[in-house]
PDB file of N, CA and C in Angstrom:
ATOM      1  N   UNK A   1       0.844  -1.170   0.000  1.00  0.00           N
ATOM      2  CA  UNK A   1       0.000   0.000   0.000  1.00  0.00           C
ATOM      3  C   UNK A   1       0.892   1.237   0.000  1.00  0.00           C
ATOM      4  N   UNK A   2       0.813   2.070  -0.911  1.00  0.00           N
ATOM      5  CA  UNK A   2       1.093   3.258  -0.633  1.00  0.00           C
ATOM      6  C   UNK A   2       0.268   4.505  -0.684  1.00  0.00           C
ATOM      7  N   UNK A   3       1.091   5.640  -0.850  1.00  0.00           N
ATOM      8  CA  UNK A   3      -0.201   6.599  -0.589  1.00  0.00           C
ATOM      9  C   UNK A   3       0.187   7.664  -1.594  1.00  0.00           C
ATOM     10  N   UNK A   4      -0.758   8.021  -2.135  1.00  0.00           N
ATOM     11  CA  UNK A   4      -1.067   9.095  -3.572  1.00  0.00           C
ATOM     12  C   UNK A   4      -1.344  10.265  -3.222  1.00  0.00           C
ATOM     13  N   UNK A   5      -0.184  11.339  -2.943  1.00  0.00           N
ATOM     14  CA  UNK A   5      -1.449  12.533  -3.136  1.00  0.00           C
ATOM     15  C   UNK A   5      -2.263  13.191  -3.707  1.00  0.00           C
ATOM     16  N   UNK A   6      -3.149  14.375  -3.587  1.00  0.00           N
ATOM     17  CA  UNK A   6      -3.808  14.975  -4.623  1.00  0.00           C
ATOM     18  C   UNK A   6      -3.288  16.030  -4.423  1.00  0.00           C
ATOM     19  N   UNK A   7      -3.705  16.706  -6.226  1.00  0.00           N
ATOM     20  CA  UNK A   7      -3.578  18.273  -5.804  1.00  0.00           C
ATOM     21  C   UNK A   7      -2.393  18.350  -5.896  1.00  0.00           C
ATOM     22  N   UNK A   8      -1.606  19.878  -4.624  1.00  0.00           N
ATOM     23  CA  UNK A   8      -1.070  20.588  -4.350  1.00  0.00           C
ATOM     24  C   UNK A   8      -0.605  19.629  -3.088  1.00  0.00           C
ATOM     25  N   UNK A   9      -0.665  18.012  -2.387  1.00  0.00           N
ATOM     26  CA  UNK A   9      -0.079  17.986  -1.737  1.00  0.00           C
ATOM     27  C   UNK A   9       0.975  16.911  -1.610  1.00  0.00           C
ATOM     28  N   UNK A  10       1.781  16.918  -0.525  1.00  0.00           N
ATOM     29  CA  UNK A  10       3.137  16.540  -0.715  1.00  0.00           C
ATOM     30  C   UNK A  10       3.271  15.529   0.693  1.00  0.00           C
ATOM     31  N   UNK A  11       3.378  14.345   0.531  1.00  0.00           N
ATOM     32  CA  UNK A  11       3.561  13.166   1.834  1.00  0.00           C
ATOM     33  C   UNK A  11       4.978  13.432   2.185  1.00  0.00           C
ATOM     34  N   UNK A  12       5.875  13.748   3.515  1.00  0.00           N
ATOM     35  CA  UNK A  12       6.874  13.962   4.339  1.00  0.00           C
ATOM     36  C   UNK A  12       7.183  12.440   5.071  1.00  0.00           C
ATOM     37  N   UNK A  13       8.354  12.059   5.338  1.00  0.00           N
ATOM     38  CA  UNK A  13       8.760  10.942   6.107  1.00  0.00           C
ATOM     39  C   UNK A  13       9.547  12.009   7.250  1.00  0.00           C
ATOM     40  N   UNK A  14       9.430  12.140   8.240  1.00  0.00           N
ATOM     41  CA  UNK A  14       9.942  13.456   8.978  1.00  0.00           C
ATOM     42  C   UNK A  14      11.418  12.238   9.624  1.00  0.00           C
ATOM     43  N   UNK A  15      12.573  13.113   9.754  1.00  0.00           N
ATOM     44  CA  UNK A  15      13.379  12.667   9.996  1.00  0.00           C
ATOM     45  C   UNK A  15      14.140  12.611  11.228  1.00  0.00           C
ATOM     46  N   UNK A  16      14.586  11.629  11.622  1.00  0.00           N
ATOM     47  CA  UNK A  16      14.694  11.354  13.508  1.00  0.00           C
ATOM     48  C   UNK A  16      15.444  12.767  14.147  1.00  0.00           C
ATOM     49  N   UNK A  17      15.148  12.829  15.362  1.00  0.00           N
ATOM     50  CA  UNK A  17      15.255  14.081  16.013  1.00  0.00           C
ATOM     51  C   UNK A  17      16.748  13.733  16.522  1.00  0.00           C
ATOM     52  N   UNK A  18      17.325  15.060  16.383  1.00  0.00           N
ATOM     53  CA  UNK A  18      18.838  14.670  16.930  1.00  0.00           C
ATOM     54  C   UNK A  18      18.861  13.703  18.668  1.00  0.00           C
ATOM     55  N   UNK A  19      19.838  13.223  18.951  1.00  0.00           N
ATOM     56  CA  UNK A  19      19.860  12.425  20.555  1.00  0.00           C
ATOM     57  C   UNK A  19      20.781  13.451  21.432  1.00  0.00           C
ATOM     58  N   UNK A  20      21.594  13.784  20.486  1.00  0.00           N
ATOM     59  CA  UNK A  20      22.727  14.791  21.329  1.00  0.00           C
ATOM     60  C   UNK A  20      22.935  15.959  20.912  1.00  0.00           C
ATOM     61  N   UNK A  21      22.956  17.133  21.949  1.00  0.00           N
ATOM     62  CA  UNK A  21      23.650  18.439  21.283  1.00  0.00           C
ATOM     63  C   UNK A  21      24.834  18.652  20.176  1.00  0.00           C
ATOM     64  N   UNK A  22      25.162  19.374  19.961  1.00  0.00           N
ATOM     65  CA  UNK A  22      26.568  19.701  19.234  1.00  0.00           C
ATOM     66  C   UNK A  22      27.726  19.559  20.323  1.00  0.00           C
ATOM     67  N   UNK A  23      27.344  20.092  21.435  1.00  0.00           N
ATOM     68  CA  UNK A  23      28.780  19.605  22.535  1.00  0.00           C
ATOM     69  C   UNK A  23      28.343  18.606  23.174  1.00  0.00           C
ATOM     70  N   UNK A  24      27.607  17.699  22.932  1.00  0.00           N
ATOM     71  CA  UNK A  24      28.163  16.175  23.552  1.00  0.00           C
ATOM     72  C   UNK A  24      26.920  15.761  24.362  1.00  0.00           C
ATOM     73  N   UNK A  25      25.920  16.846  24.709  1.00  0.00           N
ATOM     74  CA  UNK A  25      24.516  16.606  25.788  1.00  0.00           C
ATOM     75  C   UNK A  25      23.382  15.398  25.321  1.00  0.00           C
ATOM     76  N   UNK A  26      23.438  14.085  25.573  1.00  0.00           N
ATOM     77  CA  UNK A  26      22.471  13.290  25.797  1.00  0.00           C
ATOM     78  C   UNK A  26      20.766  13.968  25.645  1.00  0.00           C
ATOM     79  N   UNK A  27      20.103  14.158  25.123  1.00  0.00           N
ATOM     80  CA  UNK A  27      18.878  14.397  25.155  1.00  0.00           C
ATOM     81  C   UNK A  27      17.823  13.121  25.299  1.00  0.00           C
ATOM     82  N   UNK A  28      16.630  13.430  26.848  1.00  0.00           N
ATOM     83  CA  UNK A  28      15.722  12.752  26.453  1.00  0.00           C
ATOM     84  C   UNK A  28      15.009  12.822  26.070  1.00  0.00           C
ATOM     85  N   UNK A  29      14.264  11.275  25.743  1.00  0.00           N
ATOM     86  CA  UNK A  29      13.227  11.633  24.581  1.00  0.00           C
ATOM     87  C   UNK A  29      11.965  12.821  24.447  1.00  0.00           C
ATOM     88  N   UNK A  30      11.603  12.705  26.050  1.00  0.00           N
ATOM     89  CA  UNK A  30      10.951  13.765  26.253  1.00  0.00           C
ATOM     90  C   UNK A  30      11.023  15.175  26.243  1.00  0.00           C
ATOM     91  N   UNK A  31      12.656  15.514  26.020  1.00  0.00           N
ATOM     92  CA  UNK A  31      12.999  17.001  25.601  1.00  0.00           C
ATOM     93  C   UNK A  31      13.281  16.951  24.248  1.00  0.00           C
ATOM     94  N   UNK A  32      13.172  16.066  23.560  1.00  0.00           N
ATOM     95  CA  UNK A  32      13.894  16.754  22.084  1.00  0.00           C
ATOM     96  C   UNK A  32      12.699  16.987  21.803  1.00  0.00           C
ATOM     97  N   UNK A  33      12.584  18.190  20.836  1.00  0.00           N
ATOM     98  CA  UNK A  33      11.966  19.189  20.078  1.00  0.00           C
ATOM     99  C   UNK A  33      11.636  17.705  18.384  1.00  0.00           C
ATOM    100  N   UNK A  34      10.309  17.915  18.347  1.00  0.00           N
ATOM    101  CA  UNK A  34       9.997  17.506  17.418  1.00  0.00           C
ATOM    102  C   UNK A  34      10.823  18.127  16.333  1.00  0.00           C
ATOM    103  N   UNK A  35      11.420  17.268  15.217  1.00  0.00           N
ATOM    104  CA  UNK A  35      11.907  18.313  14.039  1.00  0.00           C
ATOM    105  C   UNK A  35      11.273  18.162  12.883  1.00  0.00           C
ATOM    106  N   UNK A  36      11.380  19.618  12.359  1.00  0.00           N
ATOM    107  CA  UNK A  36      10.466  20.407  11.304  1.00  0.00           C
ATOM    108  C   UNK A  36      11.361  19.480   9.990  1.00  0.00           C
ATOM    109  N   UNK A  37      12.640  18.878   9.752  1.00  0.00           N
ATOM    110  CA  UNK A  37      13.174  18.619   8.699  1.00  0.00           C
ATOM    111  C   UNK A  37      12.277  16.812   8.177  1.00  0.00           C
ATOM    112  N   UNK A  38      11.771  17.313   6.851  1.00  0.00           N
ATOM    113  CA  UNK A  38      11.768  15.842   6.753  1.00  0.00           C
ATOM    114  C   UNK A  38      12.106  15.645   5.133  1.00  0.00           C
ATOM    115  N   UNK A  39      11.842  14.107   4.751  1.00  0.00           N
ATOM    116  CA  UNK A  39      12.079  13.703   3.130  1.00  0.00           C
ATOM    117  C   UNK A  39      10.956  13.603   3.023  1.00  0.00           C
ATOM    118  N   UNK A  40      10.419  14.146   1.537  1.00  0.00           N
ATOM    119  CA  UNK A  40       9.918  14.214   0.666  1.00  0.00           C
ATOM    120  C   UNK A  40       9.584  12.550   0.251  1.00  0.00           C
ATOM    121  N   UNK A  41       8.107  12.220   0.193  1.00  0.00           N
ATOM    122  CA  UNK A  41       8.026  10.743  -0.086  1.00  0.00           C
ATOM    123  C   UNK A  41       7.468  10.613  -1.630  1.00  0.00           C
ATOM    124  N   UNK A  42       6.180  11.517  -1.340  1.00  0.00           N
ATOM    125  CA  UNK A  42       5.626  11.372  -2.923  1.00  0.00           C
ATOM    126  C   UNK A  42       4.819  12.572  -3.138  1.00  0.00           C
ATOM    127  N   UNK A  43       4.268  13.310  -4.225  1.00  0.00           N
ATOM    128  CA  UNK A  43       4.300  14.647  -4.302  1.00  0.00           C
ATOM    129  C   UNK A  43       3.071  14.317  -5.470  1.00  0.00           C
ATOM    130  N   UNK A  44       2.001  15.112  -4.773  1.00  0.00           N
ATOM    131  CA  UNK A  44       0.793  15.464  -6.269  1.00  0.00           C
ATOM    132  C   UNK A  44       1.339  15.970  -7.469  1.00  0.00           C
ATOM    133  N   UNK A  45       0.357  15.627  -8.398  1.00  0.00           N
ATOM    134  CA  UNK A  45       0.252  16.579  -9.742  1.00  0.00           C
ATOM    135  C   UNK A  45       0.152  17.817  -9.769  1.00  0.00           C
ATOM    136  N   UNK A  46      -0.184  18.232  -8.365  1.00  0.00           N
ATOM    137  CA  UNK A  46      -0.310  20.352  -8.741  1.00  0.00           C
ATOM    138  C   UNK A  46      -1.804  20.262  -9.424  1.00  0.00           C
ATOM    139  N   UNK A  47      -1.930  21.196 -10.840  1.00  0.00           N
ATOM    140  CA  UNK A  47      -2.863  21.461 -11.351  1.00  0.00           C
ATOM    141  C   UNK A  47      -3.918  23.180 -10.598  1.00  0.00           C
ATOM    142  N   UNK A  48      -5.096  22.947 -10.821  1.00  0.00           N
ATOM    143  CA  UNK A  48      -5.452  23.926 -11.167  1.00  0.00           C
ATOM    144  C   UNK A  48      -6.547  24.110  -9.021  1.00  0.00           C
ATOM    145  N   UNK A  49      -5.586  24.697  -8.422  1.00  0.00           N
ATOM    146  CA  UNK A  49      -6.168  24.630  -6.662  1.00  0.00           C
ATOM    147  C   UNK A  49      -6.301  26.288  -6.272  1.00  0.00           C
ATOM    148  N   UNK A  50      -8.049  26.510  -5.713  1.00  0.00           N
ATOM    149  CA  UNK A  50      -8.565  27.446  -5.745  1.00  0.00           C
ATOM    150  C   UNK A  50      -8.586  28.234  -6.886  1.00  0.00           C
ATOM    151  N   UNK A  51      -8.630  28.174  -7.824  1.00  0.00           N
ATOM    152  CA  UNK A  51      -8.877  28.799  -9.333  1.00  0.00           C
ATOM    153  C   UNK A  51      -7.238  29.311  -9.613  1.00  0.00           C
ATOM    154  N   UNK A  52      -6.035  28.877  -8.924  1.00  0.00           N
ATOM    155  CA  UNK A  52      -5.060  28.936  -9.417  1.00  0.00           C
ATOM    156  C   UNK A  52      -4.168  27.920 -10.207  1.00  0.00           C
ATOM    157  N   UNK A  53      -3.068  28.356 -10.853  1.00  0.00           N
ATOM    158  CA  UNK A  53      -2.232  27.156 -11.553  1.00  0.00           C
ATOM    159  C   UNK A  53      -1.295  26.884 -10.480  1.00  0.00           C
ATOM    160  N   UNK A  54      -0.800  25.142 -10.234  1.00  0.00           N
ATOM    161  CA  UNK A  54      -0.225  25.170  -9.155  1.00  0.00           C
ATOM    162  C   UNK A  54       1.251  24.563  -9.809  1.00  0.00           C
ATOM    163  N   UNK A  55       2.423  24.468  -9.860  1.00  0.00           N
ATOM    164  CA  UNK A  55       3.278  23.340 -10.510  1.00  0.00           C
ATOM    165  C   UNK A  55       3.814  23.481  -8.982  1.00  0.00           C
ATOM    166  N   UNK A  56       4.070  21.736  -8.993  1.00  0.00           N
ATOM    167  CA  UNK A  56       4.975  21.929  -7.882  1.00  0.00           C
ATOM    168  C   UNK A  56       6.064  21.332  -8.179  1.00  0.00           C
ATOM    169  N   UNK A  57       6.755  22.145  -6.567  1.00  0.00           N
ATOM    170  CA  UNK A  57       8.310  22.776  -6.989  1.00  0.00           C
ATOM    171  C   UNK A  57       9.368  21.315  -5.708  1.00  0.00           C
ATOM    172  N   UNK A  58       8.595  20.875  -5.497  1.00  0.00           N
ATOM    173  CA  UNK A  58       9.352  19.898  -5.031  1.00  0.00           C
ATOM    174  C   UNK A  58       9.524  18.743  -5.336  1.00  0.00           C
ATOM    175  N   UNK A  59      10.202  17.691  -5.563  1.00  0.00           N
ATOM    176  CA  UNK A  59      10.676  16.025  -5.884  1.00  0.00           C
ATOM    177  C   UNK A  59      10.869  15.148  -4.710  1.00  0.00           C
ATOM    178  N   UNK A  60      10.521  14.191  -5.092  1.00  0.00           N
ATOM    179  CA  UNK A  60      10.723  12.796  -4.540  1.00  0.00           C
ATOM    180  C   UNK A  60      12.312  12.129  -3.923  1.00  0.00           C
ATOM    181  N   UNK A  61      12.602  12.436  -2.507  1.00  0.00           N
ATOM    182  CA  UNK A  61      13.613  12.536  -2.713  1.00  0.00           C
ATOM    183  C   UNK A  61      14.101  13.268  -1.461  1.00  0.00           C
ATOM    184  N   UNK A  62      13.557  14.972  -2.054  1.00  0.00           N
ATOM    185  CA  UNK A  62      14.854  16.023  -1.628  1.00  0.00           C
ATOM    186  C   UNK A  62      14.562  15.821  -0.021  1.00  0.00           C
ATOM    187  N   UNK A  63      15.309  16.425   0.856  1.00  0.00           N
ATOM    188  CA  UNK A  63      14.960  17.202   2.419  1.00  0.00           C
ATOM    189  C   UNK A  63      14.749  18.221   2.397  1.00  0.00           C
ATOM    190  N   UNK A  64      13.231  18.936   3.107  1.00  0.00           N
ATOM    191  CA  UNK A  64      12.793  19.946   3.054  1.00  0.00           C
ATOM    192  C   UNK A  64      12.424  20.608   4.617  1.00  0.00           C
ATOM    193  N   UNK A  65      12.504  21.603   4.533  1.00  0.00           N
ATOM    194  CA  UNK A  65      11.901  22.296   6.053  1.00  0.00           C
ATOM    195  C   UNK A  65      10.495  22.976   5.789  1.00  0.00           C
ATOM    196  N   UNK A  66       9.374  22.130   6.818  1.00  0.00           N
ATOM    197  CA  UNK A  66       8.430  22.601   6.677  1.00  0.00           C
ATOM    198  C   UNK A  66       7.646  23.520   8.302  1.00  0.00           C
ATOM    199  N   UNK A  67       6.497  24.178   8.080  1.00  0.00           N
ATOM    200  CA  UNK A  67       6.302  24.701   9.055  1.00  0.00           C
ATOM    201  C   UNK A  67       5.886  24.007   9.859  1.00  0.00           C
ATOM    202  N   UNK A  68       5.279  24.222  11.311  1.00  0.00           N
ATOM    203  CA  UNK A  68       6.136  23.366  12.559  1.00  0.00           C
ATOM    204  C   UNK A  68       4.701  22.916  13.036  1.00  0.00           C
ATOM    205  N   UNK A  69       3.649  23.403  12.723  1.00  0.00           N
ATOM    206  CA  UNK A  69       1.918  22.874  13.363  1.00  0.00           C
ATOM    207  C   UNK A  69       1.279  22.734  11.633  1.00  0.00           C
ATOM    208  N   UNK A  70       1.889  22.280  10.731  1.00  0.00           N
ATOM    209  CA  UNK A  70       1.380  21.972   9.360  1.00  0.00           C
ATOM    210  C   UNK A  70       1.271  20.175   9.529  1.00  0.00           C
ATOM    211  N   UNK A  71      -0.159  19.959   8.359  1.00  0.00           N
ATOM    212  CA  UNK A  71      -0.249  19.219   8.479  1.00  0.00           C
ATOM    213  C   UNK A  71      -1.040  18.084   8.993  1.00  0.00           C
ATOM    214  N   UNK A  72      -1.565  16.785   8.486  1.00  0.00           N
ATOM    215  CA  UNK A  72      -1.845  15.680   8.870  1.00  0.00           C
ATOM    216  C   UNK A  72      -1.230  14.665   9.026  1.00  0.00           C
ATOM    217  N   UNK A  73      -1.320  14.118  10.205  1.00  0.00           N
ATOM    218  CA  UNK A  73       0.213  13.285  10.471  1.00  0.00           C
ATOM    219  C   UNK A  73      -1.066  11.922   9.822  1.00  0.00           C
ATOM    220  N   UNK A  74      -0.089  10.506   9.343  1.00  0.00           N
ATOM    221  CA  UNK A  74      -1.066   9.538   9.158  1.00  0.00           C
ATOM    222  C   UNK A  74       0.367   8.455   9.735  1.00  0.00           C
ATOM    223  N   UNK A  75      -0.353   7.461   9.627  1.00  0.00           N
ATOM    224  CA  UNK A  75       0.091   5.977  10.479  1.00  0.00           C
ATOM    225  C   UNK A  75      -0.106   4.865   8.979  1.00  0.00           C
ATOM    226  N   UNK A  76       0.427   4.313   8.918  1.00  0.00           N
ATOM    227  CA  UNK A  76       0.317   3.462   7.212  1.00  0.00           C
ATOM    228  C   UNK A  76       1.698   2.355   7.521  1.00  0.00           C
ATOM    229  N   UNK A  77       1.079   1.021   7.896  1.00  0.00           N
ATOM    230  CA  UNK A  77       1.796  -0.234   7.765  1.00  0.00           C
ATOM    231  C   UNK A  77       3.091   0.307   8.438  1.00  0.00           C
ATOM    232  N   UNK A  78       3.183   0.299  10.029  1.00  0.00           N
ATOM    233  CA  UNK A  78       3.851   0.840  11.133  1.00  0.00           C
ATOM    234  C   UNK A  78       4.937   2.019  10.541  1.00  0.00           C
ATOM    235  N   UNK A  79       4.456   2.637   9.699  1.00  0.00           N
ATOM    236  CA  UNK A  79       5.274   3.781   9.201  1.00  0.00           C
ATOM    237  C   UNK A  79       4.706   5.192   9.358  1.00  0.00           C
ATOM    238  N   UNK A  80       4.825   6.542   9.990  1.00  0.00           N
ATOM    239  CA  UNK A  80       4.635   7.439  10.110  1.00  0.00           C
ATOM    240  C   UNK A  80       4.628   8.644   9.185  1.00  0.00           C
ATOM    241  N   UNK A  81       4.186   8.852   8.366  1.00  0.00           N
ATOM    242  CA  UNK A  81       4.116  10.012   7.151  1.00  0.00           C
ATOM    243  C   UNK A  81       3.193  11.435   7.603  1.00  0.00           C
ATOM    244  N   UNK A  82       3.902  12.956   7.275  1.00  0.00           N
ATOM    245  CA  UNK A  82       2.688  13.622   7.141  1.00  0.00           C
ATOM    246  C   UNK A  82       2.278  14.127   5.892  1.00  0.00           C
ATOM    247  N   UNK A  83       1.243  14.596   5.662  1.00  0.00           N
ATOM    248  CA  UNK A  83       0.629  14.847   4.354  1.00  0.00           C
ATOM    249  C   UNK A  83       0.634  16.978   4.446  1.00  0.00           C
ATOM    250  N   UNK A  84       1.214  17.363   4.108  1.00  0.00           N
ATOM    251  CA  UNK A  84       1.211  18.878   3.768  1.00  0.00           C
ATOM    252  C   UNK A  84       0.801  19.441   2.249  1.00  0.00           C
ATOM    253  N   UNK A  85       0.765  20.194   2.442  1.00  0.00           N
ATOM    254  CA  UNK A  85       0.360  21.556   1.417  1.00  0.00           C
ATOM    255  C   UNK A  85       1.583  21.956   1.188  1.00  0.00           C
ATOM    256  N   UNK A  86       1.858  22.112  -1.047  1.00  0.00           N
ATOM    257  CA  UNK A  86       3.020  22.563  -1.182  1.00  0.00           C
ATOM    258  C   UNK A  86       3.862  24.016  -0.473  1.00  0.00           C
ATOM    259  N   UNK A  87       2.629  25.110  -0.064  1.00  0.00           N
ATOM    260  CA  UNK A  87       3.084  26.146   0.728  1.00  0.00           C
ATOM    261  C   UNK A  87       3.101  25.801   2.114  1.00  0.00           C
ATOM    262  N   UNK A  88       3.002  25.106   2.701  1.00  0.00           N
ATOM    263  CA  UNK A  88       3.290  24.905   4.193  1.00  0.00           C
ATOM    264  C   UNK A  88       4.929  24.287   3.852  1.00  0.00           C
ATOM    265  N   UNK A  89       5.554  24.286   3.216  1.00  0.00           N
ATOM    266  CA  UNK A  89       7.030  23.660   3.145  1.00  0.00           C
ATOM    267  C   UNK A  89       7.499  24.817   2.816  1.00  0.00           C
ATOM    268  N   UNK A  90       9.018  24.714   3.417  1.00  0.00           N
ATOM    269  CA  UNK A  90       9.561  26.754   3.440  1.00  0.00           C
ATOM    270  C   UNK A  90      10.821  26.605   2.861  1.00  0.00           C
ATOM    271  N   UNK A  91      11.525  25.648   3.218  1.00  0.00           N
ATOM    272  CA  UNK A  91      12.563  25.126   2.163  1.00  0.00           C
ATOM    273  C   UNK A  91      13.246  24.208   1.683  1.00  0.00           C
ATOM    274  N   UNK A  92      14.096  23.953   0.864  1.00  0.00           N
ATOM    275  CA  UNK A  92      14.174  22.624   0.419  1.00  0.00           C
ATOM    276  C   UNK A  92      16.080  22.636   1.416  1.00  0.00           C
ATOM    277  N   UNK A  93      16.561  21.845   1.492  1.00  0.00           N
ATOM    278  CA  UNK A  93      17.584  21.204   2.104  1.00  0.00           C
ATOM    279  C   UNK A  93      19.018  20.645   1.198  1.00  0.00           C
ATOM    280  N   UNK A  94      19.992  21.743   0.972  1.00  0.00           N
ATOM    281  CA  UNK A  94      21.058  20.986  -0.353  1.00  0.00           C
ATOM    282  C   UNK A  94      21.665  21.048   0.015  1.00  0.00           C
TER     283      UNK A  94
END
């Protein structure tokens, strides 16, 4: 099973939250900060959303930073994906 979007939207695999600071600090699970970075899984056709033309500008693939309360998170064959809107993603990751 996988999952198709429509539209203008774009499925995220969000990517594991760091464990340690930059100088060496252990984090638990309960303090790390959810992170906004994830991969790009599979990406709509775009087309024509709210009477606009949409192309979208992202691929299958890249790492992107998206905004931080965007989103439908879904659960799919013990795997975690969220489903966003090509403008709720702010940048891509190179």
């Amino acid at each position: 099973m996988k999952l198709v979007p429509l539209a203008d939207r774009v499925v995220l695999k969000q990517l594991e939250a760091e464990e340690t600071t930059k100088s060496g600090i252990i984090l638990a699970s309960k303090s790390q900060e959810k992170p906004q970075e994830a991969e790009v899984v599979a990406v709509g056709p775009g087309g024509v959303v709210d009477g606009k033309e949409v192309t979208m500008q992202v691929t299958v693939g890249q790492k992107v930073i998206y905004s931080k309360y965007a989103g439908t998170e879904v659960k799919l064959e013990e795997e975690e994906y969220i489903i966003v809107k090509q403008n709720d993603i702010l940048a891509v990751v190179e």
